[in-house]
C-alpha atoms as a PDB file:
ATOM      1  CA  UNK A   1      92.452 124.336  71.987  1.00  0.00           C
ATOM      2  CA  UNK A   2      94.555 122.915  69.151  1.00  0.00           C
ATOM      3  CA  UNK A   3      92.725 119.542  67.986  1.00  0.00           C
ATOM      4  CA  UNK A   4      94.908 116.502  68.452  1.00  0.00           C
ATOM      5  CA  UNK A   5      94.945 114.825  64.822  1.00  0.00           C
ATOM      6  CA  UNK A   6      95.104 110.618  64.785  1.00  0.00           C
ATOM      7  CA  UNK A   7      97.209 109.187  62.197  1.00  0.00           C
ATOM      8  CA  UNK A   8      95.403 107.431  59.440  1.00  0.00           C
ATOM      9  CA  UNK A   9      95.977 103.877  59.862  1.00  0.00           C
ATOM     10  CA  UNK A  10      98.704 103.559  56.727  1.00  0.00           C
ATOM     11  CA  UNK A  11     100.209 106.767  58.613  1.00  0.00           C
ATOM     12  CA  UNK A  12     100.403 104.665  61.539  1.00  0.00           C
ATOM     13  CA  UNK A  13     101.928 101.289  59.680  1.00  0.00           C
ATOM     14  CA  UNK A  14     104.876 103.429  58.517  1.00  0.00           C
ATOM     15  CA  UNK A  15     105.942 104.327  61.724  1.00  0.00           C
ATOM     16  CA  UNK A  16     109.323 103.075  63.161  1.00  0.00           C
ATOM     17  CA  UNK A  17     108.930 102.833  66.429  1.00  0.00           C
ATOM     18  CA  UNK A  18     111.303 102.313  69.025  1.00  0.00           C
ATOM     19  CA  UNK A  19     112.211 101.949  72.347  1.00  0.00           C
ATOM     20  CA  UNK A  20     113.625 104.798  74.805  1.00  0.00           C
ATOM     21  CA  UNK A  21     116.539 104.652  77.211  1.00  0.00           C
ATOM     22  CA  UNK A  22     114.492 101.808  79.960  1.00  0.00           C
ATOM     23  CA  UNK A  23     116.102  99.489  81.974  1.00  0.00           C
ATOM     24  CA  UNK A  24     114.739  95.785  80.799  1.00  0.00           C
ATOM     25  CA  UNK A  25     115.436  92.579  80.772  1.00  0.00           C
ATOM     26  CA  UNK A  26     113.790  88.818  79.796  1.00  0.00           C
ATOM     27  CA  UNK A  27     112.745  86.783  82.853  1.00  0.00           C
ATOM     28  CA  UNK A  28     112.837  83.201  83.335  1.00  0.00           C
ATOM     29  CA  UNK A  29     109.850  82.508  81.055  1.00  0.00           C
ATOM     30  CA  UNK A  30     111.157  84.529  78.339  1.00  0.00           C
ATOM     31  CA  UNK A  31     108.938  87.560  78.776  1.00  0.00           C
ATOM     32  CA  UNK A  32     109.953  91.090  78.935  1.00  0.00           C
ATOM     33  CA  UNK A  33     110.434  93.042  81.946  1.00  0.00           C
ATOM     34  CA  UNK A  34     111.031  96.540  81.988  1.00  0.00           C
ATOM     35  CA  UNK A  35     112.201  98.616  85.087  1.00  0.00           C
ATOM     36  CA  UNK A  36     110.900 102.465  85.325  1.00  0.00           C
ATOM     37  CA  UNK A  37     112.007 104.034  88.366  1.00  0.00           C
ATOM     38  CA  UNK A  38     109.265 104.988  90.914  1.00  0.00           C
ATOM     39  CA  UNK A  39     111.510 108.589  91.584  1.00  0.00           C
ATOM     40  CA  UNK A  40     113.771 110.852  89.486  1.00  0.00           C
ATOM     41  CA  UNK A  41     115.255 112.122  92.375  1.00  0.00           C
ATOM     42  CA  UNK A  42     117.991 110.630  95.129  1.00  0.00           C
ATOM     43  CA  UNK A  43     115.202 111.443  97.987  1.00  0.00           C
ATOM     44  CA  UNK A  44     112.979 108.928  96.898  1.00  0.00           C
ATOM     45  CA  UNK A  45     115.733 106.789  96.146  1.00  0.00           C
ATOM     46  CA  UNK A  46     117.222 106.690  99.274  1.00  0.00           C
ATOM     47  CA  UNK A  47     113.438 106.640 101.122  1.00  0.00           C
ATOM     48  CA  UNK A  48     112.679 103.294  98.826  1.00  0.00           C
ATOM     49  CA  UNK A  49     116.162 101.968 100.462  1.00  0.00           C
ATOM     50  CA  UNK A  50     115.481 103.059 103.573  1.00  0.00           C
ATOM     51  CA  UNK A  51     112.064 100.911 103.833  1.00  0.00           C
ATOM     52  CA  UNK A  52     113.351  98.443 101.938  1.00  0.00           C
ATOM     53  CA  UNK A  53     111.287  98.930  98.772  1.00  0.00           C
ATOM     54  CA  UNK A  54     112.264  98.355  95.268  1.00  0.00           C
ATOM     55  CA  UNK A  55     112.740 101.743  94.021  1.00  0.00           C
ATOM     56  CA  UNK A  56     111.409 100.342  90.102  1.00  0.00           C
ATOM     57  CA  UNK A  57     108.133  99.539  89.383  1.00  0.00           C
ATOM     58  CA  UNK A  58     107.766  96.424  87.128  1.00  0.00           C
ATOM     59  CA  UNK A  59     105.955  96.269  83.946  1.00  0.00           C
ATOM     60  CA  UNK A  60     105.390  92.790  83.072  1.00  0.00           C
ATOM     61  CA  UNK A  61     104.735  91.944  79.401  1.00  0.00           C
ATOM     62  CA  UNK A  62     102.879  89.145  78.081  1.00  0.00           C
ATOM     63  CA  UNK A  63     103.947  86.744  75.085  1.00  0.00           C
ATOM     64  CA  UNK A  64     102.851  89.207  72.531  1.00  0.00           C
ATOM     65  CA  UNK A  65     103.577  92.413  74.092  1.00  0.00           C
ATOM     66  CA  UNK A  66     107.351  90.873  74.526  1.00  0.00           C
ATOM     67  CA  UNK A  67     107.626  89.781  71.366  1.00  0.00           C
ATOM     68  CA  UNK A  68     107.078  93.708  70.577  1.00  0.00           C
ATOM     69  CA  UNK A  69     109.378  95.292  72.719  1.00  0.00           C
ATOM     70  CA  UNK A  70     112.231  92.887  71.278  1.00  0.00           C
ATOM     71  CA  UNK A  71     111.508  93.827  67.800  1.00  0.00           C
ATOM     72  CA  UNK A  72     110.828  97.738  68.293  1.00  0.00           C
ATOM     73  CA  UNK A  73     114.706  97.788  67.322  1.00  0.00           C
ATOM     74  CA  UNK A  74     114.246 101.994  66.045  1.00  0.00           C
ATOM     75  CA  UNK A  75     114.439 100.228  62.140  1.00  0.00           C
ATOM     76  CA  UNK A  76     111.445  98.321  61.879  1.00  0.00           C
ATOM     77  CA  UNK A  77     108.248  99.883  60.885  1.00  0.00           C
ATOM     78  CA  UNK A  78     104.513  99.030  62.503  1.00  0.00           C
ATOM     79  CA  UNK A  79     103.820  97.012  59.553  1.00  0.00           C
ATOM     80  CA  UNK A  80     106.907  94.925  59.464  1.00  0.00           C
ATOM     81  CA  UNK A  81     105.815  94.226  63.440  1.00  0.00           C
ATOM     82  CA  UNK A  82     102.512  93.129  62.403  1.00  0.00           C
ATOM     83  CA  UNK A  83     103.851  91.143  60.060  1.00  0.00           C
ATOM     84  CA  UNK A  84     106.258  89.087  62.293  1.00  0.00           C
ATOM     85  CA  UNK A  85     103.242  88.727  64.617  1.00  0.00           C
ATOM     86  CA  UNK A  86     100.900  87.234  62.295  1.00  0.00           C
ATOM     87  CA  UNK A  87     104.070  84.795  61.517  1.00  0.00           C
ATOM     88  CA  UNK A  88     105.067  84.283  65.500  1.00  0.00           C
ATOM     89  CA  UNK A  89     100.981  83.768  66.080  1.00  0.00           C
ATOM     90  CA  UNK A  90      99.075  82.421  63.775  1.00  0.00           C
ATOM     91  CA  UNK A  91      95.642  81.839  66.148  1.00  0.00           C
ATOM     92  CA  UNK A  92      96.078  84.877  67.848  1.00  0.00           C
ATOM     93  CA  UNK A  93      92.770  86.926  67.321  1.00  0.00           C
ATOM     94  CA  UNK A  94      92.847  90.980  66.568  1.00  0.00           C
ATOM     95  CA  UNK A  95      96.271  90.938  66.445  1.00  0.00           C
ATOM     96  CA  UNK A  96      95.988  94.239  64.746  1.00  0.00           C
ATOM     97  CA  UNK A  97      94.109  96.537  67.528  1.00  0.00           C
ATOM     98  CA  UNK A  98      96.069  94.445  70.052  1.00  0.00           C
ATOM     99  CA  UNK A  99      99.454  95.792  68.535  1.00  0.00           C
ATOM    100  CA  UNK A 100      97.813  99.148  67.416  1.00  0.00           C
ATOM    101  CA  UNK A 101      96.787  99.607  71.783  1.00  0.00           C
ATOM    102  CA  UNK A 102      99.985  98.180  72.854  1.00  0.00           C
ATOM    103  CA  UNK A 103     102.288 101.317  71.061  1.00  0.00           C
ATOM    104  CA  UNK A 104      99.397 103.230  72.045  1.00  0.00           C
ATOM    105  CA  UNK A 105      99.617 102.532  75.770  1.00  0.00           C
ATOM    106  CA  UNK A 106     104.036 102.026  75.418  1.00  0.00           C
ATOM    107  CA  UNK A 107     103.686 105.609  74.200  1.00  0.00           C
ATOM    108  CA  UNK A 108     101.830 107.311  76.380  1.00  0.00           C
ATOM    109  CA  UNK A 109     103.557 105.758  79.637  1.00  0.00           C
ATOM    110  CA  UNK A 110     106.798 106.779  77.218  1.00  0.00           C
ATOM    111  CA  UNK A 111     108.433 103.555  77.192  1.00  0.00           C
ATOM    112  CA  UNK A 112     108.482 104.219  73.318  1.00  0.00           C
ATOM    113  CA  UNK A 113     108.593 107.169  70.551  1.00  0.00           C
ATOM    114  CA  UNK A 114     107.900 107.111  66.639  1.00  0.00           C
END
């Protein structure tokens, strides 16, 4: 099995990540929310209609994980993210694993790509 190499962690600052073709929006609080449909297909679709369930699940971000998504613009690097974090919150703790495990976790549900 071919090894899976991790990307040094200055490999990983130069990245420019950025967001794929999602349905989202900013609620009432100012947080993102971003819509991934629950079926590719029209059967589901139509069977989420016909019970009358949404037919998107809901992934709710929190104040830092929104302030992400809004800058992952596809010209920004991870660095220049961090950056703006450390700015936006100044108290916040680990800032740097927390952004490091959020385009982590965005990538592997492939809500973003590098």
């Amino acid at each position: 099995a071919k090894k899976i190499r991790l990307p040094t962690a200055e490999q990983f600052l130069s990245f420019i990540p950025k967001k794929l073709e999602l349905e989202w929006k900013i609620n009432e609080e100012g947080l993102v929310e971003i819509y991934m449909p629950k079926f590719k297909g029209n059967l589901g679709k139509s069977f989420c209609r016909l019970i009358k369930k949404d037919e998107n699940l809901v992934a709710k971000m929190d104040k830092i994980g929104s302030h992400v998504w809004k800058n992952l613009d596809g010209k920004r690097s991870v660095k220049e993210i961090h950056n703006i974090l450390k700015k936006k919150f100044p108290k916040e703790e680990n800032l740097d694993q927390r952004l490091f495990l959020f385009l982590s976790q965005m990538r592997s549900l492939q809500y973003i790509d590098y």
